[in-house]
C-alpha atoms as a PDB file:
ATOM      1  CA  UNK A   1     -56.140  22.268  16.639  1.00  0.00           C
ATOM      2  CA  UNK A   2     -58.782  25.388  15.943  1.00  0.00           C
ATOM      3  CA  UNK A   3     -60.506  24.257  12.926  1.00  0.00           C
ATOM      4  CA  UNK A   4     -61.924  28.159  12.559  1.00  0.00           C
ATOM      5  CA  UNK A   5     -61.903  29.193   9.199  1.00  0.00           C
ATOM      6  CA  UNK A   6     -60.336  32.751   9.051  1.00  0.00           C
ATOM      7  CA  UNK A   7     -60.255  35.584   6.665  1.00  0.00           C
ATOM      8  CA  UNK A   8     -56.853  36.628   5.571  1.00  0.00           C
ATOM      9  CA  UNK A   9     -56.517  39.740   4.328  1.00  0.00           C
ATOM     10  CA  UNK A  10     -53.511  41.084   2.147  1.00  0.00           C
ATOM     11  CA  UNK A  11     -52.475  44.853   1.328  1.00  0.00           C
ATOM     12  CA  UNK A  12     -49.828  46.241  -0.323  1.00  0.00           C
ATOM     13  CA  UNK A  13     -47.718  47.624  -3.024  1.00  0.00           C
ATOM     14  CA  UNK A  14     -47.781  46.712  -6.699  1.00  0.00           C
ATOM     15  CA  UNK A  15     -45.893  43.661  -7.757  1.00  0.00           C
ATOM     16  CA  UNK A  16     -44.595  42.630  -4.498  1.00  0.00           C
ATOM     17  CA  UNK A  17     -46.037  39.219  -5.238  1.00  0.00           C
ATOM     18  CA  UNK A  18     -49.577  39.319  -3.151  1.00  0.00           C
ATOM     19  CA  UNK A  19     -50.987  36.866  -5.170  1.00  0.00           C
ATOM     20  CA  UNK A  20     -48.503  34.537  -5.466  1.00  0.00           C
ATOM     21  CA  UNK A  21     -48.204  34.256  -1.704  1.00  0.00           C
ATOM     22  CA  UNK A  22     -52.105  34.602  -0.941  1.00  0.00           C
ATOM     23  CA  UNK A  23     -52.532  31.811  -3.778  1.00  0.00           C
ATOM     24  CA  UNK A  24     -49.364  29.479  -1.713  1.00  0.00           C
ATOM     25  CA  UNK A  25     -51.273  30.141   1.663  1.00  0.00           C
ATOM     26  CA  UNK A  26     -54.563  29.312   0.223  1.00  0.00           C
ATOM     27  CA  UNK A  27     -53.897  26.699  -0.854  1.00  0.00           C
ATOM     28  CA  UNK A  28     -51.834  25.176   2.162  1.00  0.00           C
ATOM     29  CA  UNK A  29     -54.661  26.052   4.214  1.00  0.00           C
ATOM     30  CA  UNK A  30     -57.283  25.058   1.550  1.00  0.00           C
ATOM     31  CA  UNK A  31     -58.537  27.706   1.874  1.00  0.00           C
ATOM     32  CA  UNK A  32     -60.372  29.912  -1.214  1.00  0.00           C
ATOM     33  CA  UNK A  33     -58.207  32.853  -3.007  1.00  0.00           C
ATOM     34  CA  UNK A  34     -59.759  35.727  -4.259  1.00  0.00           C
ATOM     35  CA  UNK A  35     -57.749  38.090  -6.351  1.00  0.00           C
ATOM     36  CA  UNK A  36     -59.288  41.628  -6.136  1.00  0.00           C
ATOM     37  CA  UNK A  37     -56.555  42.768  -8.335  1.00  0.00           C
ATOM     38  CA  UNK A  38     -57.915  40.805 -11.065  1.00  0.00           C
ATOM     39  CA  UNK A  39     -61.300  42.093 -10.631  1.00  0.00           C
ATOM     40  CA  UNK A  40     -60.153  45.781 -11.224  1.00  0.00           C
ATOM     41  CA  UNK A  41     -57.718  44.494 -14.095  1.00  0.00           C
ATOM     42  CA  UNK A  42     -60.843  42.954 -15.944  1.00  0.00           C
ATOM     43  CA  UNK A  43     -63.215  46.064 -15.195  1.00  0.00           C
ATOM     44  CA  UNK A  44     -60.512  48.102 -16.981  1.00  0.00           C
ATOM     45  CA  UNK A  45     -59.775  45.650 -19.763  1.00  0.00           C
ATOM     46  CA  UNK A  46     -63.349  45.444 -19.903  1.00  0.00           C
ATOM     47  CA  UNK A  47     -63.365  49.684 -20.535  1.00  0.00           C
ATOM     48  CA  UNK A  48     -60.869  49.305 -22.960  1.00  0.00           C
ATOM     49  CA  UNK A  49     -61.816  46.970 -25.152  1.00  0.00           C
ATOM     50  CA  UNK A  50     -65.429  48.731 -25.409  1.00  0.00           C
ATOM     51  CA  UNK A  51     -63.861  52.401 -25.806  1.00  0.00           C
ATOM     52  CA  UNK A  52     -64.658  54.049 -22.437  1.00  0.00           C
ATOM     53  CA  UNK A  53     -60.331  54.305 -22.080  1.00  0.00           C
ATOM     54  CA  UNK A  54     -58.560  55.920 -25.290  1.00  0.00           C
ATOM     55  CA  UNK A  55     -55.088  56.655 -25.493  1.00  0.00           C
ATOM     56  CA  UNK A  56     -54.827  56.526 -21.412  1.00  0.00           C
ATOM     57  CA  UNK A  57     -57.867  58.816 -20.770  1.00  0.00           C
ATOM     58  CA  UNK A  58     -60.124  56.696 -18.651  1.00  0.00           C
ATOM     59  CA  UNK A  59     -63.948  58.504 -19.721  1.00  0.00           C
ATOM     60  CA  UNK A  60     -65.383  57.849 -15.822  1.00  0.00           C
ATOM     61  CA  UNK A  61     -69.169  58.530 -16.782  1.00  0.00           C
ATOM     62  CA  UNK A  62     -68.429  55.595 -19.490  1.00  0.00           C
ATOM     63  CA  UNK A  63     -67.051  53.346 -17.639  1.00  0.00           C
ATOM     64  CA  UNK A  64     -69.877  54.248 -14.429  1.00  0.00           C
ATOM     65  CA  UNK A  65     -72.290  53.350 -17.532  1.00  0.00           C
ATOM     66  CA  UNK A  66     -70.825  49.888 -18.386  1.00  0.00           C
ATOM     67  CA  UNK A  67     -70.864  48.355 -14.934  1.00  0.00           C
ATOM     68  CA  UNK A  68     -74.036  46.769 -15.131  1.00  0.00           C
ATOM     69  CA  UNK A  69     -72.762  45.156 -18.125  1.00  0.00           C
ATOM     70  CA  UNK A  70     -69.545  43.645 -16.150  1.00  0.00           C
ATOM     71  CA  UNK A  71     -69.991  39.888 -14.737  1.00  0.00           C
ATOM     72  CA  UNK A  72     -67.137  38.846 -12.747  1.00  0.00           C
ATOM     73  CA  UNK A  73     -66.480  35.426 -11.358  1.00  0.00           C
ATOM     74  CA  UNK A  74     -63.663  32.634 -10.683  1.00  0.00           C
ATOM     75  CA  UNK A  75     -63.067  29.762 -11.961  1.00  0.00           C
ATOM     76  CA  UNK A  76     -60.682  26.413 -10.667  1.00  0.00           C
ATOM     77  CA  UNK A  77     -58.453  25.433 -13.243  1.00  0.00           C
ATOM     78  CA  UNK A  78     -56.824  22.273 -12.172  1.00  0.00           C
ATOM     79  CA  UNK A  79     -54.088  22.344 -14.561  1.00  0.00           C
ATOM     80  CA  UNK A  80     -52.746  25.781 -12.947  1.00  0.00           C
ATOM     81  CA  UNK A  81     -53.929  24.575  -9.412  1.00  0.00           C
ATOM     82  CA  UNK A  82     -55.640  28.267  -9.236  1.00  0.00           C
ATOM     83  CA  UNK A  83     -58.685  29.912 -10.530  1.00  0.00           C
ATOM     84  CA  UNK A  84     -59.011  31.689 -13.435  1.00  0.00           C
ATOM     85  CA  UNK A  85     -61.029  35.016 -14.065  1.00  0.00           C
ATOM     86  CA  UNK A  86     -63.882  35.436 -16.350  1.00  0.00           C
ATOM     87  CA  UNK A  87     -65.449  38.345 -17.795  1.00  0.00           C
ATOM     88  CA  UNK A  88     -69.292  37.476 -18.802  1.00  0.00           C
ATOM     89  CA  UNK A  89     -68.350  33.931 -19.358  1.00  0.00           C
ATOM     90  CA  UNK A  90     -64.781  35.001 -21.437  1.00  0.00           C
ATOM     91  CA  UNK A  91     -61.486  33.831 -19.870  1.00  0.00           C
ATOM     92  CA  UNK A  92     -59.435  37.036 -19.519  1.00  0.00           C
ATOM     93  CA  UNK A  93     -56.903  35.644 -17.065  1.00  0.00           C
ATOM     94  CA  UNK A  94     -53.786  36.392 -19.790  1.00  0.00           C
ATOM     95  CA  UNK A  95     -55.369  39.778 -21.108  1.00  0.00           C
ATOM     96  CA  UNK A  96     -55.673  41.408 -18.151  1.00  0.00           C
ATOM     97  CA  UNK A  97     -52.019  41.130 -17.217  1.00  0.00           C
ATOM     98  CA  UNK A  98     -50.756  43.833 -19.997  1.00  0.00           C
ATOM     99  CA  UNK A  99     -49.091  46.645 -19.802  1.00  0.00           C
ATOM    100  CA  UNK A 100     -51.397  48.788 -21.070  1.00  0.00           C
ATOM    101  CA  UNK A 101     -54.368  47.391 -18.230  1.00  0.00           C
ATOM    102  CA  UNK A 102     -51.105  47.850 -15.699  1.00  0.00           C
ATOM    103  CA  UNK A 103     -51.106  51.895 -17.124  1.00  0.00           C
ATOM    104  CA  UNK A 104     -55.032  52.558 -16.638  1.00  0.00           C
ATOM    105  CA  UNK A 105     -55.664  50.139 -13.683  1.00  0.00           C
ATOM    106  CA  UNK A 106     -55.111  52.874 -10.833  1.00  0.00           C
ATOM    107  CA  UNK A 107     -56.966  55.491 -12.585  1.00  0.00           C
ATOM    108  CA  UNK A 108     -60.165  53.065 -13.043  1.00  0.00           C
ATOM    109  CA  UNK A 109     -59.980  51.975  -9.537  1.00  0.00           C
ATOM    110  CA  UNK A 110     -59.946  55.228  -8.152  1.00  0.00           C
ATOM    111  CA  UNK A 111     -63.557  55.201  -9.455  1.00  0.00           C
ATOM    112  CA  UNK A 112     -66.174  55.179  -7.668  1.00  0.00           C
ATOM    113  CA  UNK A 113     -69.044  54.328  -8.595  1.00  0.00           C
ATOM    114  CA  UNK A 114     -65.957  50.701  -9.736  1.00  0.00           C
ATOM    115  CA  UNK A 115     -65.243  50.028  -5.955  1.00  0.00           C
ATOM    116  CA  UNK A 116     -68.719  50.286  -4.415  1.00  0.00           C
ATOM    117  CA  UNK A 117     -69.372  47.401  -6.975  1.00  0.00           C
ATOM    118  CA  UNK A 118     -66.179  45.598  -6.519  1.00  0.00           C
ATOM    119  CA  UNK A 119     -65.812  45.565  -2.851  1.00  0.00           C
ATOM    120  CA  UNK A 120     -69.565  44.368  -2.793  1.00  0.00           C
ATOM    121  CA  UNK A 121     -69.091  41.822  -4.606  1.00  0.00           C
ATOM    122  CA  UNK A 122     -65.669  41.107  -2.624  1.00  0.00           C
ATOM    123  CA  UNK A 123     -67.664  41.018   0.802  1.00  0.00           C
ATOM    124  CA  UNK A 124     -70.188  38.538  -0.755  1.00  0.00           C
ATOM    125  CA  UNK A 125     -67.752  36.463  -1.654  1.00  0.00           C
ATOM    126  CA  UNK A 126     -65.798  36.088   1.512  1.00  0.00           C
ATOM    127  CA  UNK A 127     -68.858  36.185   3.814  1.00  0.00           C
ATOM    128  CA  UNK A 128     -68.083  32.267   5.024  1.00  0.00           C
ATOM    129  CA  UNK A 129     -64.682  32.760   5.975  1.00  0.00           C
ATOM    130  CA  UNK A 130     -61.888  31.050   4.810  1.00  0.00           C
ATOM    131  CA  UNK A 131     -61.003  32.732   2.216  1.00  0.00           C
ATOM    132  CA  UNK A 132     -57.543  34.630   1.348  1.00  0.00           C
ATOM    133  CA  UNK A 133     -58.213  38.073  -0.546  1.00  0.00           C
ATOM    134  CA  UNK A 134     -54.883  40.306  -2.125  1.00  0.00           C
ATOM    135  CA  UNK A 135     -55.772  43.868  -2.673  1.00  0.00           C
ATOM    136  CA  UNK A 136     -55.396  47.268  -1.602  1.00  0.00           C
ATOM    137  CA  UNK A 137     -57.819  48.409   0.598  1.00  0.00           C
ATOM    138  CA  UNK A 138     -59.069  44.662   1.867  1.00  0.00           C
ATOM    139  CA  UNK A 139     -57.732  45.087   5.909  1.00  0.00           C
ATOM    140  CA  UNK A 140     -59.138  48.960   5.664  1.00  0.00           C
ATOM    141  CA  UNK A 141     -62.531  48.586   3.629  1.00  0.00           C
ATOM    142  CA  UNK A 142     -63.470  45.183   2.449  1.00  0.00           C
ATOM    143  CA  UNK A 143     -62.885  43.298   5.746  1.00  0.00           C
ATOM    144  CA  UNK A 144     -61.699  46.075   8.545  1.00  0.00           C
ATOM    145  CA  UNK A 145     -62.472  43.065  10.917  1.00  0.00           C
ATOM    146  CA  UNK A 146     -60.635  40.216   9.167  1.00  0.00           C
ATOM    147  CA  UNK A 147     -58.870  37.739  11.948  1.00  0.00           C
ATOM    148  CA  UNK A 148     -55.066  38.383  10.056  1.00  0.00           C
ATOM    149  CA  UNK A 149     -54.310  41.140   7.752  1.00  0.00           C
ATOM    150  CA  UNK A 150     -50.465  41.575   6.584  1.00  0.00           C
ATOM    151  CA  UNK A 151     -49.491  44.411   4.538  1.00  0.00           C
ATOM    152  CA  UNK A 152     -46.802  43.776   2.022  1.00  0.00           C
ATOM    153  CA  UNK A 153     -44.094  45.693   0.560  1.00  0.00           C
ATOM    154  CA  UNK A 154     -40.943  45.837  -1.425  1.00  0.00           C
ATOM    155  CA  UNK A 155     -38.098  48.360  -2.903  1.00  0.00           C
ATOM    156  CA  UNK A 156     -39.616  49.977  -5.955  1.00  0.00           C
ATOM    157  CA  UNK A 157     -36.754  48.729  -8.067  1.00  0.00           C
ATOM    158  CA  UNK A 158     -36.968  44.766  -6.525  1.00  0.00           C
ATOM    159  CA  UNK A 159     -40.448  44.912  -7.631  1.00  0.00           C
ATOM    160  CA  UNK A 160     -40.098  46.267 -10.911  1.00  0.00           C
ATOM    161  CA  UNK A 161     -37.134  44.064 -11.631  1.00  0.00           C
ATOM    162  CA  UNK A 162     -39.849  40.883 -11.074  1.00  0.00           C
ATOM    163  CA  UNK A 163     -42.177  42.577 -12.887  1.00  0.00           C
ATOM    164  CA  UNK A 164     -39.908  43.179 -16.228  1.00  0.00           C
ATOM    165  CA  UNK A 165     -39.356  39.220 -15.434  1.00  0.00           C
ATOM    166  CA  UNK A 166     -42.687  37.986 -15.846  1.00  0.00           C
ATOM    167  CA  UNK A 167     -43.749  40.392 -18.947  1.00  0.00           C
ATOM    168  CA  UNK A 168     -40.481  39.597 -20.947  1.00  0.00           C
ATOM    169  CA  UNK A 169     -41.125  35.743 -19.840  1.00  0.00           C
ATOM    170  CA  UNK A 170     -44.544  36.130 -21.653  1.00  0.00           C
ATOM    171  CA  UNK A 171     -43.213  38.036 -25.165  1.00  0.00           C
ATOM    172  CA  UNK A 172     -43.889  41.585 -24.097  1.00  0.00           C
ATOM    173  CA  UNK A 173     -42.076  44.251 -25.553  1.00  0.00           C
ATOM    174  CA  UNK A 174     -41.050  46.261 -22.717  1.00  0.00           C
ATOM    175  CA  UNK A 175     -38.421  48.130 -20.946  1.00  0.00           C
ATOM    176  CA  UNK A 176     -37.005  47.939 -17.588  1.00  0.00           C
ATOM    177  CA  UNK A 177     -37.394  51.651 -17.082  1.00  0.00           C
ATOM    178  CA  UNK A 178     -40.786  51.707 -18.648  1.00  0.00           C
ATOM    179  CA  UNK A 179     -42.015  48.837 -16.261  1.00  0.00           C
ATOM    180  CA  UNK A 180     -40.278  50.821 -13.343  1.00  0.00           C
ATOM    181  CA  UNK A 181     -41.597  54.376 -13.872  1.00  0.00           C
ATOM    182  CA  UNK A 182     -45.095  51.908 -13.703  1.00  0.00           C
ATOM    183  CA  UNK A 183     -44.335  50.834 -10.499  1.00  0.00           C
ATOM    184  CA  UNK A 184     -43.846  54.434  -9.035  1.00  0.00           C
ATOM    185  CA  UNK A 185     -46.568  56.010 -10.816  1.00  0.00           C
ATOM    186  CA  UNK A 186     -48.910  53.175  -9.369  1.00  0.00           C
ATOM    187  CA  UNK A 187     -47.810  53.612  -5.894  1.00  0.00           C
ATOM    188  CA  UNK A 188     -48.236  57.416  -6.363  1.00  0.00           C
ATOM    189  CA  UNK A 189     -51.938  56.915  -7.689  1.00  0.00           C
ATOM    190  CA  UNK A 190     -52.651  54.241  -5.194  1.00  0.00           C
ATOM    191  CA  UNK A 191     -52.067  55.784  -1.909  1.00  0.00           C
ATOM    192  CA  UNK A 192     -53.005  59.480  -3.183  1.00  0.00           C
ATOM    193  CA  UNK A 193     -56.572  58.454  -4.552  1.00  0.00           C
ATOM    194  CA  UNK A 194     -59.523  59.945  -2.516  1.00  0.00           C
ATOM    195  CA  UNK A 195     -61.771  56.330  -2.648  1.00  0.00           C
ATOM    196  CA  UNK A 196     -59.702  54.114  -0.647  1.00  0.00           C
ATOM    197  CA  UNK A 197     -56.151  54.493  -0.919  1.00  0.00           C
ATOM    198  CA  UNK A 198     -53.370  51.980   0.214  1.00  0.00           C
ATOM    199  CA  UNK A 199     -52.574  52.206   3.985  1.00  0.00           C
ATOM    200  CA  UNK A 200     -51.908  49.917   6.343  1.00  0.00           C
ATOM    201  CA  UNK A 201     -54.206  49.455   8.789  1.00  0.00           C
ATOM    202  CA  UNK A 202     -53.319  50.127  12.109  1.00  0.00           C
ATOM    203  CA  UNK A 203     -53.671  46.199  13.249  1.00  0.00           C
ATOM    204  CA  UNK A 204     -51.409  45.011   9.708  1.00  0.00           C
ATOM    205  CA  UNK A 205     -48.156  42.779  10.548  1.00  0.00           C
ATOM    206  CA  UNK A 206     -45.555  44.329   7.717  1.00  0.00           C
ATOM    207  CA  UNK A 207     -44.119  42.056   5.485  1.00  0.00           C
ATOM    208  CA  UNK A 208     -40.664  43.433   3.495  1.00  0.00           C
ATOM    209  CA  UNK A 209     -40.042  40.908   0.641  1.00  0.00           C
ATOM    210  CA  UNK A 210     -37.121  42.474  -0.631  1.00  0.00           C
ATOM    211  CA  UNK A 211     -34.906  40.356   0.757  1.00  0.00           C
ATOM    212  CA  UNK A 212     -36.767  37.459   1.085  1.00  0.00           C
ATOM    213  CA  UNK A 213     -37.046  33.906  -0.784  1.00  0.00           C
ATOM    214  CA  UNK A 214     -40.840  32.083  -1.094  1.00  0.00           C
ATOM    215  CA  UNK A 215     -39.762  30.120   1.742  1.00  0.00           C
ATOM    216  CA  UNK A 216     -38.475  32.258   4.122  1.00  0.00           C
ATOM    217  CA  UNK A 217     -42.114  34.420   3.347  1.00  0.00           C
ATOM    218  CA  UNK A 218     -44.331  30.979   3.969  1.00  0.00           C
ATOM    219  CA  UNK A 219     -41.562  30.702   7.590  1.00  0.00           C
ATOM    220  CA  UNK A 220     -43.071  33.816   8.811  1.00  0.00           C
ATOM    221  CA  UNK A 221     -46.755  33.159   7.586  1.00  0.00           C
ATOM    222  CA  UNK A 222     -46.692  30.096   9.778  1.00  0.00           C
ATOM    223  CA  UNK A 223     -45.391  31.786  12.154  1.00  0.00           C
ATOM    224  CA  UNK A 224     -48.011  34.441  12.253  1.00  0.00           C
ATOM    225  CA  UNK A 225     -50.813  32.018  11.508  1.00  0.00           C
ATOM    226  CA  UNK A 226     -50.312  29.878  14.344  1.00  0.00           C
ATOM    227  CA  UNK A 227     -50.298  32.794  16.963  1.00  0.00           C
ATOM    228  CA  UNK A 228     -53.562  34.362  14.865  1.00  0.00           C
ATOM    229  CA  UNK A 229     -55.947  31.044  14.681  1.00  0.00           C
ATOM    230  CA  UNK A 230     -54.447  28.870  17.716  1.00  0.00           C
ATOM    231  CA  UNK A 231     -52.569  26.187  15.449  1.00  0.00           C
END
């Protein structure tokens, strides 16, 4: 068995459950997930809850001006099994998960001065190996030399359908259209922004969820895995 300790890198489309899965593999592999999603969720909870974002207009210069405010780390909770986020010691794991963070999220990532930070402190934290990161730009920017990267994707409608799921599950008021025209307009922002956008790198094994339970996605990470690290 090759004990190496791999980095695992994760692209793709809004909502197609990256994090679930990256959390399920590290976790099978123990080995440490890192949600970069997250990270740009709290930087833009972060701007809205100190007025640099008012009704959807994302003031860049303010938000460039706050960063050296913004402390960022994880946390293990053992009664999830996962890590929480923190923002300057706060737990914003549940806040950052809103709609409205959803609505401003692509326009604060496409900052920036916000991704030179980010993916800095990304690269720090993934410098050992074995780690699992979910993003967009982790196989293309953050770790262009990571051992596996898989790029993952679903139908817009699949993914907004989930979506609508877990916000209703949690007492938001939202619609099914309003949750889907989210999904597009993300996708739209994310692959169109200058800093970044989503692509799959040219070395990225495609993963189509649309169709596919938790188990059949874990199958064909095994399956990938094995020929990758020699297990």
């Amino acid at each position: 068995m090759n004990n190496k300790r791999i980095i695992i890198a994760i692209d793709g489309h809004s909502s197609c459950g990256k994090s679930t899965f990256a959390k399920a593999i590290a976790a099978r592999l123990g080995y440490i997930f890192i949600d970069t999603g997250a990270m740009y969720r709290a930087v833009t909870l972060y701007a809205l809850e100190h007025g640099a974002i008012v009704a959807g207009i994302v003031d860049e210069e303010r938000v460039e001006a706050m960063l050296a405010d913004i402390d960022i780390d994880f946390r293990f909770n053992s009664q999830r099994g996962a890590s929480d986020i923190y923002v300057n010691g706060d737990l914003v794991e549940g806040k950052i998960r809103t709609i409205e963070v959803s609505n401003c999220v692509s326009a604060v990532s496409s900052i920036a001065a916000v991704r030179h930070k980010l993916v800095a402190m990304q690269q720090q934290m993934g410098r050992r190996g074995g780690v699992v990161m979910d993003g967009r730009d982790i196989g293309t920017v953050v770790f262009p030399d990571a051992e596996l990267k898989i790029y993952m994707t679903a139908d817009a409608m699949v993914r907004a359908e989930r979506r609508f799921k877990e916000l209703t599950a949690k007492g938001d008021k939202v619609t099914l259209e309003e949750v889907y025209e989210n999904v597009v307009s993300r996708d739209k922002a994310d692959m169109s922004r200058a800093i970044s956008p989503l692509r799959k790198a040219d070395d990225a094994l495609v993963l189509d969820n649309s169709n596919m339970s938790v188990e059949e996605q874990m199958a064909w990470f095994d399956a990938q895995f094995e020929r990758v690290a020699g297990m």
